[in-house]
N, C-alpha and C. Protein backbone atom coordinates (compact mmCIF):
# COMPACT_ATOMS: atom_id res chain seq x y z
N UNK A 1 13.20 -13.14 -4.72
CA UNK A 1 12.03 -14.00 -4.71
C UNK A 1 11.88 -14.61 -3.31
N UNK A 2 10.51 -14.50 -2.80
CA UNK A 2 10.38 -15.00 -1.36
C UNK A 2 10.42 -16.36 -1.30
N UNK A 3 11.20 -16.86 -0.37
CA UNK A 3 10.94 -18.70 0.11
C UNK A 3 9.44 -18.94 0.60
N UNK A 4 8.50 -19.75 -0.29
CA UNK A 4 7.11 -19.49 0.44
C UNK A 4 7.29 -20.15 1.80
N UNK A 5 6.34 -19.57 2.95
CA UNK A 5 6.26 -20.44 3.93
C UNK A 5 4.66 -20.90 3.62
N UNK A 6 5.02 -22.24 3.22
CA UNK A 6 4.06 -23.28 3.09
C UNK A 6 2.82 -23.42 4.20
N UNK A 7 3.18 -23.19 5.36
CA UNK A 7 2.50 -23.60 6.50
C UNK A 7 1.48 -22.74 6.50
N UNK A 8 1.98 -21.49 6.60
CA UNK A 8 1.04 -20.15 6.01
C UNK A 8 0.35 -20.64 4.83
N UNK A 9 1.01 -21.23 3.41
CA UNK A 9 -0.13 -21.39 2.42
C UNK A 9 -1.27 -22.16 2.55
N UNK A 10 -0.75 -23.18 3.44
CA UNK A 10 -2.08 -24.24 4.19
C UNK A 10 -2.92 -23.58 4.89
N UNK A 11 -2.83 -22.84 6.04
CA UNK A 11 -3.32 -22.47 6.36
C UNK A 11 -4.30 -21.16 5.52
N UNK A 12 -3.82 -20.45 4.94
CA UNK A 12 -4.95 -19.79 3.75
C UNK A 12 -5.85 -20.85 2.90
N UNK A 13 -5.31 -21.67 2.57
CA UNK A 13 -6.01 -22.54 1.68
C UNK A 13 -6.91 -23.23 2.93
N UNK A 14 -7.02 -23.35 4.05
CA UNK A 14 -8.03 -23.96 4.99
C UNK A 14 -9.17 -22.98 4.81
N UNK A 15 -8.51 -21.58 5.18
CA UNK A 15 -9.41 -20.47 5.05
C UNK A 15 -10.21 -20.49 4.04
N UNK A 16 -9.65 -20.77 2.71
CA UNK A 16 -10.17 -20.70 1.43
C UNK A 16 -11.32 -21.58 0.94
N UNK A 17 -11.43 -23.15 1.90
CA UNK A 17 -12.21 -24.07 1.63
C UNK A 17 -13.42 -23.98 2.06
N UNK A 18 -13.45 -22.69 2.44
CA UNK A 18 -14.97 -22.73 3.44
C UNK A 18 -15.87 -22.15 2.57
N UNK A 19 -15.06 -21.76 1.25
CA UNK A 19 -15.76 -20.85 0.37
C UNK A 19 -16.51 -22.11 -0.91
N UNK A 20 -15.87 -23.24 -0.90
CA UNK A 20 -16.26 -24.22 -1.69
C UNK A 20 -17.35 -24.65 -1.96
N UNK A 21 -18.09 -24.49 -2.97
CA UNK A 21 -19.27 -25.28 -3.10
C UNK A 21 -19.03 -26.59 -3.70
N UNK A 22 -19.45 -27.70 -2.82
CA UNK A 22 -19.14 -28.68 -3.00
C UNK A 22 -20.35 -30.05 -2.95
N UNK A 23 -21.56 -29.37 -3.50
CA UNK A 23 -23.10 -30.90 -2.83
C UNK A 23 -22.90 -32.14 -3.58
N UNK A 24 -21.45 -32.39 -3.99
CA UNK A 24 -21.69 -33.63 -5.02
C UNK A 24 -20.44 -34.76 -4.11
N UNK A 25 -19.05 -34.25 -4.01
CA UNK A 25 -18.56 -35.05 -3.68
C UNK A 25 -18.37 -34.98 -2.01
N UNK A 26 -18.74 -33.69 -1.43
CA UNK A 26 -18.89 -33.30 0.16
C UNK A 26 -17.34 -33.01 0.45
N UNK A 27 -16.34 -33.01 -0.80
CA UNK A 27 -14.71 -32.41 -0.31
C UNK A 27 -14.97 -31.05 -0.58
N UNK A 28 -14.87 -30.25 0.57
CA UNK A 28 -14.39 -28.68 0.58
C UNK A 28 -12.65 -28.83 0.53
N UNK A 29 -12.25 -28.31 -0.74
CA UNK A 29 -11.04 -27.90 -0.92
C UNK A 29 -10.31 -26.07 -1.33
N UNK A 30 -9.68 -26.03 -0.52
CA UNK A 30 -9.09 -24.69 -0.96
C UNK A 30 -7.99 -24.83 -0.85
N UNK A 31 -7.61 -23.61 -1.78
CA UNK A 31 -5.99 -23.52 -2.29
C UNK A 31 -5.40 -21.75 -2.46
N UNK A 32 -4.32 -22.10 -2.00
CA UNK A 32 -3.36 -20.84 -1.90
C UNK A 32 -2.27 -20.93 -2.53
N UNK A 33 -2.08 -19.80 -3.49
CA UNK A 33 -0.44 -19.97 -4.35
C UNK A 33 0.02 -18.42 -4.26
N UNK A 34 1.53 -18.48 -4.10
CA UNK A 34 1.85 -17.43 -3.95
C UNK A 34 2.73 -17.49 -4.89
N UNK A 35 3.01 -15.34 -5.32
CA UNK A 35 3.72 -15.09 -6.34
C UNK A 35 5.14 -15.05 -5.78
N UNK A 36 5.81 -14.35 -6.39
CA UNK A 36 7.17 -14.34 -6.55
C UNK A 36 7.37 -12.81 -5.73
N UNK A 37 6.02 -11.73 -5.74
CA UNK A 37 5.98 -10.75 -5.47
C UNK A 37 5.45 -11.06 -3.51
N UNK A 38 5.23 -12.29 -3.68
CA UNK A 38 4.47 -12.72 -2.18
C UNK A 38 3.26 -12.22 -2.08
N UNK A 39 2.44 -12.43 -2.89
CA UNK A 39 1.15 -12.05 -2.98
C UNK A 39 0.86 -13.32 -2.68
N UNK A 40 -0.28 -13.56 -2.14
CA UNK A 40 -1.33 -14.94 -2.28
C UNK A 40 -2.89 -14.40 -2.54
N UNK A 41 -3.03 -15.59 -3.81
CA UNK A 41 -4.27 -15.74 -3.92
C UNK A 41 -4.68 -16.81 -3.71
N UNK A 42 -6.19 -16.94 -3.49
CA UNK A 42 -6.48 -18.43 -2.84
C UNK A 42 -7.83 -18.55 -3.94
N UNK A 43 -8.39 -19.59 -3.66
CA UNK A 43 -9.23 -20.31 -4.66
C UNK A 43 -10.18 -21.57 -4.08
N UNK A 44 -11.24 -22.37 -3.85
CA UNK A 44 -11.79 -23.56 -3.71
C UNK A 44 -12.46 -23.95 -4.69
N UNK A 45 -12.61 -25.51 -4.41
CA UNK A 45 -13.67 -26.00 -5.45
C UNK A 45 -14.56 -25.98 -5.65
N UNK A 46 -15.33 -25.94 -7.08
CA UNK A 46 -16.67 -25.50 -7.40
C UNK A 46 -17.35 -26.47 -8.31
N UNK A 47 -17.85 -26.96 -7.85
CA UNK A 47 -18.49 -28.24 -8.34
C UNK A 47 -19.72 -28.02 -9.21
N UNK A 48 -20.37 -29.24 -10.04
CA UNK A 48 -21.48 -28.71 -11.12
C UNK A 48 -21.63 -29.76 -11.08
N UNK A 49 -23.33 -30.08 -11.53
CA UNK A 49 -23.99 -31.65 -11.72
C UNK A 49 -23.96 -32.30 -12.98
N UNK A 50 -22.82 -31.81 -13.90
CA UNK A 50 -21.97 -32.01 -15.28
C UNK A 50 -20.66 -32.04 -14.87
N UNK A 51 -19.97 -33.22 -13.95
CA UNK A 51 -18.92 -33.27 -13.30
C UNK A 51 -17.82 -33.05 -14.30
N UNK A 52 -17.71 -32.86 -15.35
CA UNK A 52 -16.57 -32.29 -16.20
C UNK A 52 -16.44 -30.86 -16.08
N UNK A 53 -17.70 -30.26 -15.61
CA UNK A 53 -17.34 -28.51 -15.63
C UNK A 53 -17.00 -28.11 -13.99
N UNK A 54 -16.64 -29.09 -13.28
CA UNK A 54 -16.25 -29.01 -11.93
C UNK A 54 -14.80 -28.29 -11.92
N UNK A 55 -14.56 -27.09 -11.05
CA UNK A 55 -12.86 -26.77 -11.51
C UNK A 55 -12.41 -26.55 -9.59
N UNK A 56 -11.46 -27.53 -9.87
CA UNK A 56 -10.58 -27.81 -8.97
C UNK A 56 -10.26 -26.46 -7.90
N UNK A 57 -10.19 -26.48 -6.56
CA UNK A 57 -9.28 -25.35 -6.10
C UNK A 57 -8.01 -24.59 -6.74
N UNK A 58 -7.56 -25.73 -6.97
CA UNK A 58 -5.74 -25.13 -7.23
C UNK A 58 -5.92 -24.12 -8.64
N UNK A 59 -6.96 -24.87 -9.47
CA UNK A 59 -7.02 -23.95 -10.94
C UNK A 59 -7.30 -22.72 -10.64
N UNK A 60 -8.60 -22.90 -9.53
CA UNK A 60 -9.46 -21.16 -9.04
C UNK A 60 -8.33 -20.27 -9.10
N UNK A 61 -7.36 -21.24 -7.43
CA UNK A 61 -6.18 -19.83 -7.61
C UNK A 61 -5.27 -19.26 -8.29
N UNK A 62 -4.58 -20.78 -8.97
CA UNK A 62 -3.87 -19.79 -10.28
C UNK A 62 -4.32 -18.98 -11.36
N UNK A 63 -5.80 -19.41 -12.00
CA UNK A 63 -6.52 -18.80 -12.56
C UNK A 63 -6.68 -17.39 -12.23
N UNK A 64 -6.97 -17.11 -11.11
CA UNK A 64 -7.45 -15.65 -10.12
C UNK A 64 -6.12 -14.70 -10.42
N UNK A 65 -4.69 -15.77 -9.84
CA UNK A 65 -3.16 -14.45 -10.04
C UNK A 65 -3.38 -14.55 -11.51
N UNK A 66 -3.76 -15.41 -12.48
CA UNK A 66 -3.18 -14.89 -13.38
C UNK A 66 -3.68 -13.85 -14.25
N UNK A 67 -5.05 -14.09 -14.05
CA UNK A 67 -6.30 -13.02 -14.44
C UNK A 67 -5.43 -11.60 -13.76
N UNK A 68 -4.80 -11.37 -12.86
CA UNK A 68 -4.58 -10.45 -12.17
C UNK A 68 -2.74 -9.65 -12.64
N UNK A 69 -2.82 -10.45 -13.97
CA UNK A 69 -1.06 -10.43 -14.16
C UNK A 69 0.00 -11.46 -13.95
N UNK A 70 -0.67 -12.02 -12.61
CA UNK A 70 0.76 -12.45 -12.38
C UNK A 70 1.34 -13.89 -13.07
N UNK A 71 2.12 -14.56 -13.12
CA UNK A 71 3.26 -15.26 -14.04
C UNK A 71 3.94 -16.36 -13.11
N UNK A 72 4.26 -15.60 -11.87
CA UNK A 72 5.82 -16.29 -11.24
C UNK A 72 5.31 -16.84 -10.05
N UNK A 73 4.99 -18.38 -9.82
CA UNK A 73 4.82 -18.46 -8.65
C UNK A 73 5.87 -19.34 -7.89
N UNK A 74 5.89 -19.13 -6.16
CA UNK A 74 7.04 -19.84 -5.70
C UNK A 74 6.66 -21.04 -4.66
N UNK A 75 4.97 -20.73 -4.74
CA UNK A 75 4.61 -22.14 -3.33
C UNK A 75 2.87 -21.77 -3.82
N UNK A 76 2.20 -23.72 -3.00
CA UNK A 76 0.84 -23.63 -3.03
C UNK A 76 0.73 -24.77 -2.51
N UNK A 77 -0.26 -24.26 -1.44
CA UNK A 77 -1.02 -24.80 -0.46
C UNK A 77 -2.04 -25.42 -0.88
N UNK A 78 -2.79 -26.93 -0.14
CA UNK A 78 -3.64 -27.20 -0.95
C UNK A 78 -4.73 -27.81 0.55
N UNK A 79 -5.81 -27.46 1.03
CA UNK A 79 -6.52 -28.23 2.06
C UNK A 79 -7.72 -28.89 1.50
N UNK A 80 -7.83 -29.95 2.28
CA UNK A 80 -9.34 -30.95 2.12
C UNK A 80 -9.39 -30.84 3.68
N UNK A 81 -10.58 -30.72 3.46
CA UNK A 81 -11.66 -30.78 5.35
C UNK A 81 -12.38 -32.28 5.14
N UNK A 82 -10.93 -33.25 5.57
CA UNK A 82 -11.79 -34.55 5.29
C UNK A 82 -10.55 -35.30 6.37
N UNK A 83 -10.24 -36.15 6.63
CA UNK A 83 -9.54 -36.97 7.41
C UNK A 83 -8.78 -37.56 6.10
N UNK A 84 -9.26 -37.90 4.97
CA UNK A 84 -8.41 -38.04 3.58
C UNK A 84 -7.50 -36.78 2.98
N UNK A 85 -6.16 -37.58 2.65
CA UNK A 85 -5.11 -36.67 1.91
C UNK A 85 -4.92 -36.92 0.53
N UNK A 86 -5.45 -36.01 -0.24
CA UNK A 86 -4.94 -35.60 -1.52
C UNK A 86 -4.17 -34.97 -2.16
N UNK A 87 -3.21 -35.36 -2.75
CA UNK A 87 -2.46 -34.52 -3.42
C UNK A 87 -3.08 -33.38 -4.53
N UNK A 88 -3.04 -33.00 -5.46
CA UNK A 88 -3.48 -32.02 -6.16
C UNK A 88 -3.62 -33.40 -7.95
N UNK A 89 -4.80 -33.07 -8.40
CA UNK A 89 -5.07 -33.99 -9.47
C UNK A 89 -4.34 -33.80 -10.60
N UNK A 90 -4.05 -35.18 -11.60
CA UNK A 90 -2.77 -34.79 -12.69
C UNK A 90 -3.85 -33.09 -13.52
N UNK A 91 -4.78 -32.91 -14.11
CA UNK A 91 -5.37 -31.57 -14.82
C UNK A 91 -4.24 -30.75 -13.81
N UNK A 92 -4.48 -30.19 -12.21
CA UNK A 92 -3.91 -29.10 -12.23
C UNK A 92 -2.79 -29.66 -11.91
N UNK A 93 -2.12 -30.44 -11.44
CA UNK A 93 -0.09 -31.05 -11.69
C UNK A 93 0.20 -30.53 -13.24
N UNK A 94 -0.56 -30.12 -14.47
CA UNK A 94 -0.63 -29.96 -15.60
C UNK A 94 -0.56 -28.73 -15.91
N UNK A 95 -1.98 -27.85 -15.45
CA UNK A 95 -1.71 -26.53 -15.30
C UNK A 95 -0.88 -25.84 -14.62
N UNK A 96 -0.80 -26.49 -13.42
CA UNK A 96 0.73 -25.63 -12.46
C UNK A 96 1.96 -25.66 -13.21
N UNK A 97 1.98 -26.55 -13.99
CA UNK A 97 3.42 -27.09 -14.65
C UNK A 97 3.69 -26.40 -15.66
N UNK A 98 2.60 -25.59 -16.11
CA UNK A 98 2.63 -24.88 -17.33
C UNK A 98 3.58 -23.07 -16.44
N UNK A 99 3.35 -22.80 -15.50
CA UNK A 99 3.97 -21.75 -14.75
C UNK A 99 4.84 -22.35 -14.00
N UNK A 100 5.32 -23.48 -13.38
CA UNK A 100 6.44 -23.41 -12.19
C UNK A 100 6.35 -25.11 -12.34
N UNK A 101 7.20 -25.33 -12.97
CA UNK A 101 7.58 -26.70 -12.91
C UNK A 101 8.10 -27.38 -12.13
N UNK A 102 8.39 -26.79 -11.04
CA UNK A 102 9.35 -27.35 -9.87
C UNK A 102 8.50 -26.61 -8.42
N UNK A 103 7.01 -26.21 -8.26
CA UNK A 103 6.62 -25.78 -8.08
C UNK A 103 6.29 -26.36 -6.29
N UNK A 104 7.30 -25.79 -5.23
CA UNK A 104 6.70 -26.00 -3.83
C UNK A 104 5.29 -26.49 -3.34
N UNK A 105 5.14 -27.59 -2.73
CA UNK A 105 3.75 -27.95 -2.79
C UNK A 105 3.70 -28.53 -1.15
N UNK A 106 2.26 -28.04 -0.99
CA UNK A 106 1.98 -28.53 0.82
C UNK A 106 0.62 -28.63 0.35
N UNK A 107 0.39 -30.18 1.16
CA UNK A 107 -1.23 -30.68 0.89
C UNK A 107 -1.58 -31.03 2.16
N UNK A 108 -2.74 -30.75 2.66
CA UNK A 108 -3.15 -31.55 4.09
C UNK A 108 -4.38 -31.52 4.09
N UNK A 109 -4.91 -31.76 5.54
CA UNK A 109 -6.43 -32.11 6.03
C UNK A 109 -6.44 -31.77 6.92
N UNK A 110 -7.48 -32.63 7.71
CA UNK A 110 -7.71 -31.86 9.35
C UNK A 110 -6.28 -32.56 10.42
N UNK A 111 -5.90 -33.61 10.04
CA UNK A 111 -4.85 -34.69 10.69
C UNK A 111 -3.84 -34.16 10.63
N UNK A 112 -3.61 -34.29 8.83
CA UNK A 112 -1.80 -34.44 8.69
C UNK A 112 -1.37 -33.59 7.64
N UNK A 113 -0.54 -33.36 6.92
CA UNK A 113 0.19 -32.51 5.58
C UNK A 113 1.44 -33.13 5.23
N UNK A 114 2.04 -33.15 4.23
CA UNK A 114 3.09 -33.72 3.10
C UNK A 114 3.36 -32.45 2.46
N UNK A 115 4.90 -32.27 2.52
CA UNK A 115 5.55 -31.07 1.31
C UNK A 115 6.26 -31.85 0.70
N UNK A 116 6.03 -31.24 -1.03
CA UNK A 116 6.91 -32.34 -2.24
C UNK A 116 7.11 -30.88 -2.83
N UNK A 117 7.20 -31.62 -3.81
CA UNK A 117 7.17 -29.88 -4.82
C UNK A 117 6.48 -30.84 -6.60
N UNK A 118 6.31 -30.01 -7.25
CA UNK A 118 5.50 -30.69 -8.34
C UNK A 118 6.63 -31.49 -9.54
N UNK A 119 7.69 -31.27 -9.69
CA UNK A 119 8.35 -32.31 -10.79
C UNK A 119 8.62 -33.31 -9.68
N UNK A 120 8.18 -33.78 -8.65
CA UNK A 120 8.01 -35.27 -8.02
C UNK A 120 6.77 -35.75 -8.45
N UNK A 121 5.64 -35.13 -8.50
CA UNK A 121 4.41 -34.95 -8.14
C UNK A 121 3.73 -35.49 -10.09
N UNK A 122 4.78 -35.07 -10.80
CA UNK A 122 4.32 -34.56 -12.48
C UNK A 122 5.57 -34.79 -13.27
N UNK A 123 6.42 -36.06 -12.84
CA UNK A 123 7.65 -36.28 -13.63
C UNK A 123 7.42 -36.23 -15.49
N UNK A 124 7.97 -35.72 -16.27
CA UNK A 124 8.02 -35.87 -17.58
C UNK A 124 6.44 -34.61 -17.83
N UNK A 125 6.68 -34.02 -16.91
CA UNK A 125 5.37 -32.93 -17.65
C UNK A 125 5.28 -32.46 -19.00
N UNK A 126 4.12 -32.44 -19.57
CA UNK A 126 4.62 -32.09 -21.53
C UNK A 126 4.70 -30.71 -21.16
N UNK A 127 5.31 -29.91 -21.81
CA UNK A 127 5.76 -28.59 -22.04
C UNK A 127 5.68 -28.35 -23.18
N UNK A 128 5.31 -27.49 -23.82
CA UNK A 128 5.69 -26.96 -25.15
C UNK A 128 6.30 -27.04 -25.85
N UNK A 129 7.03 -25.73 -24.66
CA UNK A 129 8.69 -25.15 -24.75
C UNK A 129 9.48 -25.66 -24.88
N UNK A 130 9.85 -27.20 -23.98
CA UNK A 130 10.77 -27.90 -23.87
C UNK A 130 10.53 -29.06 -24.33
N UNK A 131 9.24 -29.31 -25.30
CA UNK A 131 8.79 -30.62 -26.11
C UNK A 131 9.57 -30.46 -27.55
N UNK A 132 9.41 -28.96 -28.21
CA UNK A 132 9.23 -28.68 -29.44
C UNK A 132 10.82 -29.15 -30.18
């Protein structure tokens, strides 16, 4: 299994934000997650004027590997083109958690970036598996 290099996932996920449609909140976000196979797929946000059907970058991309097979991921990148740093929102800290609970994480902007990994990020995540 590859060690992701994060820096690389940021940087795809910068790439990725340009793809964002975003006329509501003006954050272009994109996101990059890579498999276990070192594939990356990337993803941005897509916003709707029924802000509940708005779906996050990070979902696009895991959504995209998983539509595509894949299962195992080992890192994900997350960019905002804003001078503000966001981490990734509890929905996808939720969905990521459902594939990689301990899941490598790099978030940045145009300034700065932070690496955590997601059971910092999503302590006590519900699981299923490990609820039942």
């Amino acid at each position: 299994m590859p060690k992701p290099d994060l820096k690389l996932l940021l940087e795809r996920a910068k790439e990725a934000a340009l793809g964002a449609y975003a006329p509501y909140s003006g954050y272009h976000v994109g996101a990059a997650i890579m498999t276990g196979e070192g594939e990356i797929f990337t993803g941005a946000n897509i916003e709707n004027a029924s802000y509940s059907l708005t779906i996050c970058a990070e979902r696009t991309a895991l959504f995209t590997a998983i539509n595509q097979g894949k299962r195992d991921f080992v890192g994900i990148g997350i960019y905002v083109d804003s001078e503000e740093n966001f981490p990734p929102c509890g929905a996808c800290r939720q969905v990521l958690a459902e594939f990689a609970p301990n899941l490598p994480i790099i978030y940045g902007n145009r300034l700065s970036s932070t690496e955590t990994d997601l059971a910092k990020l999503l302590p006590g995540a519900f699981n299923l598996k490990k609820n039942r």
